[in-house]
Protein backbone atom coordinates (compact mmCIF):
# COMPACT_ATOMS: atom_id res chain seq x y z
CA UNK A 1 0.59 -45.87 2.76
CA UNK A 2 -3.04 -44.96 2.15
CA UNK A 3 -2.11 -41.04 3.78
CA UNK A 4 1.48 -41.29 1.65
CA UNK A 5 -0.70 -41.65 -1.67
CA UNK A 6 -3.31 -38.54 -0.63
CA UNK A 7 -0.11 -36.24 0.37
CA UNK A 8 0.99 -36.91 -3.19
CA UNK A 9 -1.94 -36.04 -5.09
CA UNK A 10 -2.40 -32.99 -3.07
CA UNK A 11 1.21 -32.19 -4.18
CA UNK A 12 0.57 -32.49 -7.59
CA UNK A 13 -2.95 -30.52 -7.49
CA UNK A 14 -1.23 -27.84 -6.04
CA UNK A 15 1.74 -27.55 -8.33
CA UNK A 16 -0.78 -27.47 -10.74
CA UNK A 17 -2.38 -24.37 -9.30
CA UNK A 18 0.64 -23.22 -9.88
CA UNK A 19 0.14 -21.88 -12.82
CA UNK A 20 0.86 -18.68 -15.31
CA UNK A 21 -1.97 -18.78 -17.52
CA UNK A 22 -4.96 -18.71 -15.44
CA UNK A 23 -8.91 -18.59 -15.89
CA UNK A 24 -9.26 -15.18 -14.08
CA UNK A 25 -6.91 -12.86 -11.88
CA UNK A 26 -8.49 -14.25 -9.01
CA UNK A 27 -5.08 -16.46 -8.98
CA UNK A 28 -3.61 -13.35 -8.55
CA UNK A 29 -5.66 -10.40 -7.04
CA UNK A 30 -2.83 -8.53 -5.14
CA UNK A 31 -2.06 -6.55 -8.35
CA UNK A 32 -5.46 -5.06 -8.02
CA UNK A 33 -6.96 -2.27 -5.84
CA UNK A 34 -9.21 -4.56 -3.23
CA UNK A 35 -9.02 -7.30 -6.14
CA UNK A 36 -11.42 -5.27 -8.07
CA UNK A 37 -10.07 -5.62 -12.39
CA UNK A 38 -10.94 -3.23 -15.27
CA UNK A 39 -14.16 -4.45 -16.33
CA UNK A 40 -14.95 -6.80 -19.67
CA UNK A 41 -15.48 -4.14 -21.67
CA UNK A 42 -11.44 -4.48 -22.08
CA UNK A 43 -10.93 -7.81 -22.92
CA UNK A 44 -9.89 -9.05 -26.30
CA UNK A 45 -11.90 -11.72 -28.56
CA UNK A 46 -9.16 -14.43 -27.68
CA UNK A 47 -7.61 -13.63 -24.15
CA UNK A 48 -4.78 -15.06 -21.82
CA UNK A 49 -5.09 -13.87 -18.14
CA UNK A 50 -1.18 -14.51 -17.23
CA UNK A 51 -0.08 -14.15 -13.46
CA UNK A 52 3.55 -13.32 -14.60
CA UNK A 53 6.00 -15.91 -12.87
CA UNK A 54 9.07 -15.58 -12.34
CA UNK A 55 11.59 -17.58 -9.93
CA UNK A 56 8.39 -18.96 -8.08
CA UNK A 57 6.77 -15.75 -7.70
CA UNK A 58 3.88 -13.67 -8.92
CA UNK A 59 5.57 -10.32 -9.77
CA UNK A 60 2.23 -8.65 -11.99
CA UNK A 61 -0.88 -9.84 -13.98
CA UNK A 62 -1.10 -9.12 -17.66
CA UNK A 63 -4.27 -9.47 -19.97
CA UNK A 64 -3.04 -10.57 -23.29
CA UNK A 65 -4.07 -10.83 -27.01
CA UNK A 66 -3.32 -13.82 -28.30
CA UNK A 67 -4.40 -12.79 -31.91
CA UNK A 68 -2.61 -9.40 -31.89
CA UNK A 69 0.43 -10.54 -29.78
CA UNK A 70 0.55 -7.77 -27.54
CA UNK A 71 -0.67 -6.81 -23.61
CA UNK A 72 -4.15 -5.20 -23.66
CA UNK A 73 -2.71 -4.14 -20.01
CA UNK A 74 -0.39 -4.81 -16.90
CA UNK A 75 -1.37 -4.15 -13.71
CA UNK A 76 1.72 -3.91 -10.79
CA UNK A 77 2.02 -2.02 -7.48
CA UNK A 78 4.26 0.90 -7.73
CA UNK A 79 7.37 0.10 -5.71
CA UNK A 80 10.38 2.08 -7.26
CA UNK A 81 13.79 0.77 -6.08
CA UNK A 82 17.61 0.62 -7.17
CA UNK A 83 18.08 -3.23 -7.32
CA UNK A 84 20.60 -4.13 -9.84
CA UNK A 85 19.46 -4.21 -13.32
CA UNK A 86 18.06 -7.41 -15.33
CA UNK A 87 20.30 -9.33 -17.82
CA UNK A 88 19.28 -8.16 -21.58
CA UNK A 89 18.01 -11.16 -22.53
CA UNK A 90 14.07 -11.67 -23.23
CA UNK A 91 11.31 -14.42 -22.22
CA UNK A 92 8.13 -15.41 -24.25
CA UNK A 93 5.22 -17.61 -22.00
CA UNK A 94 5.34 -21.35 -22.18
CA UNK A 95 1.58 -21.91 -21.52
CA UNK A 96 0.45 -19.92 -24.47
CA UNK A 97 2.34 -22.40 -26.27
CA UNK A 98 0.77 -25.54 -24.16
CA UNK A 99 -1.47 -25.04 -20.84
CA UNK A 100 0.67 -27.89 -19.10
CA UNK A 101 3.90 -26.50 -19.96
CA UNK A 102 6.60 -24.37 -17.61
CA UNK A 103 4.48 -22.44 -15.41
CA UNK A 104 7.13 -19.48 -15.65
CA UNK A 105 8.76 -17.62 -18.26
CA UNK A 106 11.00 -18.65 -20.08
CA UNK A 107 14.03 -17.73 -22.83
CA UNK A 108 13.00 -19.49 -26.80
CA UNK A 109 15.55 -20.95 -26.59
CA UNK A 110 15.47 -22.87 -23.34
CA UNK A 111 11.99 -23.89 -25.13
CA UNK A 112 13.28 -24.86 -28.55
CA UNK A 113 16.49 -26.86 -27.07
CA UNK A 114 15.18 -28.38 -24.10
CA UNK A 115 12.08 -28.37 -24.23
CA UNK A 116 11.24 -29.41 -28.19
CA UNK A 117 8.97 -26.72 -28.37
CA UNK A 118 9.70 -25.00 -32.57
CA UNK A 119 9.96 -21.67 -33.44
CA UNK A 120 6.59 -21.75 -35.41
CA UNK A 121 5.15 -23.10 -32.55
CA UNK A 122 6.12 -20.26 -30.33
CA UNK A 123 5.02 -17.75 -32.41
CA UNK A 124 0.93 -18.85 -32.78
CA UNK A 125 -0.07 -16.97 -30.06
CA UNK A 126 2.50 -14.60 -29.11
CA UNK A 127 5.33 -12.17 -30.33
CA UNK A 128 8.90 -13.47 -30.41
CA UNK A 129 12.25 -11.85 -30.74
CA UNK A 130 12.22 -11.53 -34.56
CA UNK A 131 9.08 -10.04 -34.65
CA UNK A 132 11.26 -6.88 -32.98
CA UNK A 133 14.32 -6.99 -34.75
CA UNK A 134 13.61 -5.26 -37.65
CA UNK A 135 11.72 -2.13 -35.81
CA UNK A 136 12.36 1.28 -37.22
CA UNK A 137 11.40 4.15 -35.24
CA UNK A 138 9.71 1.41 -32.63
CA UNK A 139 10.78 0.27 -29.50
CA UNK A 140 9.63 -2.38 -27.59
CA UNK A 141 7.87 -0.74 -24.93
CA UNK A 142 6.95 -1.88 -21.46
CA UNK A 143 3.62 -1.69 -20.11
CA UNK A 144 5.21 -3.71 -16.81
CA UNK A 145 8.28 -1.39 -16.77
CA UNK A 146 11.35 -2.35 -15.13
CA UNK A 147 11.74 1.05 -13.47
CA UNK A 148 8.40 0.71 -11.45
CA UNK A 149 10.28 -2.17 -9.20
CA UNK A 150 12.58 -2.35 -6.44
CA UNK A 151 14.83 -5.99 -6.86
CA UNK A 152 16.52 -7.30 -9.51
CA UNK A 153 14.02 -10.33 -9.69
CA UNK A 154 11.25 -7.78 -9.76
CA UNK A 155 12.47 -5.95 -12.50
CA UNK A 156 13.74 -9.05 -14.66
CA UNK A 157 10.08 -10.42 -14.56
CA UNK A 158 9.46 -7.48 -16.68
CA UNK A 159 11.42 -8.02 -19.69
CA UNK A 160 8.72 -11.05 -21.32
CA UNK A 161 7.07 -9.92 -24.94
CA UNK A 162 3.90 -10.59 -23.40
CA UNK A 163 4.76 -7.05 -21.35
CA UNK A 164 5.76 -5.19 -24.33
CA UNK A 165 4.09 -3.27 -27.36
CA UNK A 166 5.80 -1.35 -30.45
CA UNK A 167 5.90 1.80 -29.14
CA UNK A 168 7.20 4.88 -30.82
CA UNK A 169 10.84 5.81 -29.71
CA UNK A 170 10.22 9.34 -29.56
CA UNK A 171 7.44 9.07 -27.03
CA UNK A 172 9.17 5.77 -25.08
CA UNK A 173 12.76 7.80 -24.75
CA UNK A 174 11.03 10.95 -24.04
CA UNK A 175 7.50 12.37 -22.60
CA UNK A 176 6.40 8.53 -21.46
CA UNK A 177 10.03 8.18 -20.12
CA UNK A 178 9.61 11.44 -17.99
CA UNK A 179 6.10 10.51 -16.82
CA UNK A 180 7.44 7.14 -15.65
CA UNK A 181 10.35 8.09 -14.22
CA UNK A 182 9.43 12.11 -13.41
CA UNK A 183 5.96 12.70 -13.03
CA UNK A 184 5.06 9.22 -11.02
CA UNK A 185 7.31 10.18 -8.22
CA UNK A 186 6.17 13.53 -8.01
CA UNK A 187 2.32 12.33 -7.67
CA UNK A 188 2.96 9.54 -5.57
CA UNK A 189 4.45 11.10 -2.25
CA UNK A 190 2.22 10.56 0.57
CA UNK A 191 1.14 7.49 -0.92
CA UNK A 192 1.54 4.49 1.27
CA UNK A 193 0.50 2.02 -1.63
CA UNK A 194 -0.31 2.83 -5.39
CA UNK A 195 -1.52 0.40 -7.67
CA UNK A 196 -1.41 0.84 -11.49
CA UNK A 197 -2.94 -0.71 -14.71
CA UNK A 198 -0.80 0.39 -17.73
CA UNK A 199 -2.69 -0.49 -21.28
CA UNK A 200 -2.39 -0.09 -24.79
CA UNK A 201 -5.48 0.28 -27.20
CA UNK A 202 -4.96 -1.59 -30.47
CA UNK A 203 -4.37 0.22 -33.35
CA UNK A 204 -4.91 -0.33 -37.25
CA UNK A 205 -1.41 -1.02 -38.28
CA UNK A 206 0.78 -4.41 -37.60
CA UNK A 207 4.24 -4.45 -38.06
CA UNK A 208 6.32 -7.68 -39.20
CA UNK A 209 3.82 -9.11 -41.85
CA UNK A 210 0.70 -8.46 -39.77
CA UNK A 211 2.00 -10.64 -37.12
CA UNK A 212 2.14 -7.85 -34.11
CA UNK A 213 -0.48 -5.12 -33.85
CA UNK A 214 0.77 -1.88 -33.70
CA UNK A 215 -1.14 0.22 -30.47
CA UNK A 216 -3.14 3.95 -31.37
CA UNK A 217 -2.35 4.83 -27.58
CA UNK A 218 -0.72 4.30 -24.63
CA UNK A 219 -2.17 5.16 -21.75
CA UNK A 220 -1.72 4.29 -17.70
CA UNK A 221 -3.98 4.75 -14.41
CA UNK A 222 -2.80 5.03 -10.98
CA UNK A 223 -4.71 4.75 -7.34
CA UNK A 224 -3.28 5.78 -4.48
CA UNK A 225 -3.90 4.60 -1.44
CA UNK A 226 -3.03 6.87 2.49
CA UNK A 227 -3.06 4.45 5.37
CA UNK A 228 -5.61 2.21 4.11
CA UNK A 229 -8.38 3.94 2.20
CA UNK A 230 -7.51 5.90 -1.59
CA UNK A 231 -6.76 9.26 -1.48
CA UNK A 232 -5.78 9.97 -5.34
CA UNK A 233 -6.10 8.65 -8.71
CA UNK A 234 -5.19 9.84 -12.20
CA UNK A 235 -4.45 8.64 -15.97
CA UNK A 236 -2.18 9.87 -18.60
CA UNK A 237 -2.86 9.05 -22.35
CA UNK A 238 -0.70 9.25 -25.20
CA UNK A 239 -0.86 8.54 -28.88
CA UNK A 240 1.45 6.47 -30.11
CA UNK A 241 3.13 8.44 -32.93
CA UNK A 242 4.07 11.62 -31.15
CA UNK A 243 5.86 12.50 -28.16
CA UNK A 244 3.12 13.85 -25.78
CA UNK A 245 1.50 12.69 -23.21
CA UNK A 246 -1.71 14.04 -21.36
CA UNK A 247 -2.20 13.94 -17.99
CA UNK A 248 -5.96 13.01 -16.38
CA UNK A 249 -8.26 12.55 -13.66
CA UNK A 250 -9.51 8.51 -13.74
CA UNK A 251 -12.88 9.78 -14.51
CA UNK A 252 -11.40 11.05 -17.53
CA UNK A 253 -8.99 8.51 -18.74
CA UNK A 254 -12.24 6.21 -18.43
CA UNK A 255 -14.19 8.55 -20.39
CA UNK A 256 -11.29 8.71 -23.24
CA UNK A 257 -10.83 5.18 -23.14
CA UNK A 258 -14.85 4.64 -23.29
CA UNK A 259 -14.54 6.99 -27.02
CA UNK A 260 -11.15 4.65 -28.02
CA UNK A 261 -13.50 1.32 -27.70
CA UNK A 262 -16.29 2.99 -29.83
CA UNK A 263 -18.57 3.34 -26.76
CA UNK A 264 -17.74 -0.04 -24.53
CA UNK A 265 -17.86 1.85 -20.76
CA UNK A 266 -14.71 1.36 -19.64
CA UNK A 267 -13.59 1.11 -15.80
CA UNK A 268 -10.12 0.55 -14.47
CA UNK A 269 -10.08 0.00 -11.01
CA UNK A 270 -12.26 -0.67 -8.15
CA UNK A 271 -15.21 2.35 -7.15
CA UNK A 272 -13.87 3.99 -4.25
CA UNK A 273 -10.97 5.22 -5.93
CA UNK A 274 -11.64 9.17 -6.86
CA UNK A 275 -12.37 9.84 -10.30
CA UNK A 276 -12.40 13.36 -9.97
């Protein structure tokens, strides 16, 4: 009986490891280059570290802004694929709303029917669907994006507002689309595993009544890796109100970023990647 009772708790401590809002990535370090994160320098005055969850699995980590309700970054493996594509619907994160809540994703309105959860209450720390509906010349942009991932499951786990920014349409249908989609697969063949961190630096404009922050750039890093060891790594940077995007060396993406956070060093991933 005594052994019955122990099993139990251990159950329940474990599904409470479980969870989507975490301390640190160190609840999810796969997403990383030998678990090695962009340093501090990065991180926001109120942060969420969220292990995104989806269907009982990890699929990418995202650093969040609770205050400006948008992804400082997301951080994925590179693993382009043609599984089906998601359903069009979108998720917001349950434990932003209440640590012991769903530890996955979820629609608002699974949390406002079933789950009692109100609108207002939602929306304290994080963007929801109205926030995007009245966009003009905005998109909601993936950091996470769907076309990076190779199963439908993969590429649903993307589609969460704690994933997305407003993002000019110009640049997200055309110069960040073709380095996404284009330029990615060009500069990752020979590369047996890449790992990227895709960011956005806050900007000094909100849209919907200062709720959502509005990003200056976009920008994303990539490390490639040959059999074991990395081979390659680069950045691209864009500003978010034109349709350009420049392509770097780490060392300078670092070195831009650095100048963006008025002199905080910056570094993305982990030292043996090249930054030259």
């Amino acid at each position: 009986m005594l052994g019955l009772l122990l099993l139990q708790v251990l159950a329940s401590c474990l599904w409470l490891g479980h969870s989507e809002v975490v301390n640190s990535f160190a609840e999810c370090p796969e997403f990383f280059y030998a678990g090695t994160t962009p340093n501090d320098a990065l991180n926001p005055n109120n942060p969420a570290w969220i292990c995104q969850s989806f269907r009982n699995s990890y699929h990418y980590a995202t650093l969040y802004d609770r205050d400006k309700r948008i992804p400082v970054y997301s951080a994925y493996i590179y693993l382009p694929g043609s599984g089906k594509k998601p359903h069009s619907w979108w998720f917001v994160e349950p434990q932003l709303i209440d640590k012991n809540s769903l530890n996955e994703m979820a629609r608002e309105s699974v949390l406002i029917e079933q789950k009692m959860f109100t609108l207002e209450q939602i929306k304290q720390s994080q963007a929801v669907l109205e926030d995007y509906e009245p966009l003009k010349g905005l998109d909601r942009g993936h950091l996470c994006p769907s076309g990076h991932h190779n199963s439908r499951e993969n590429k649903t786990a993307t589609f969460t507002l704690t994933n997305i920014v407003p993002q000019d349409s110009s640049l997200n249908n055309g110069q960040w689309r073709v380095y996404e989609l284009t330029t990615m697969i060009k500069k990752t063949k020979g590369c047996k595993t890449t790992y990227v961190i895709t960011g956005a630096v806050p900007g000094n404009t909100y849209i919907t009544n200062g709720r959502v922050n509005r990003p200056s750039h976009i920008w994303s890093a990539a490390c490639c890796l040959g059999d074991k060891e990395p081979k390659d790594a680069w950045g691209a940077i864009a500003e978010n109100d034109k349709n350009e995007v420049k392509e770097l060396r780490l060392g300078e993406l670092e070195e831009r970023l650095t100048e963006l956070y008025k002199g905080k060093t910056i570094t993305l991933f982990n030292n043996a990647c090249p930054r030259k």
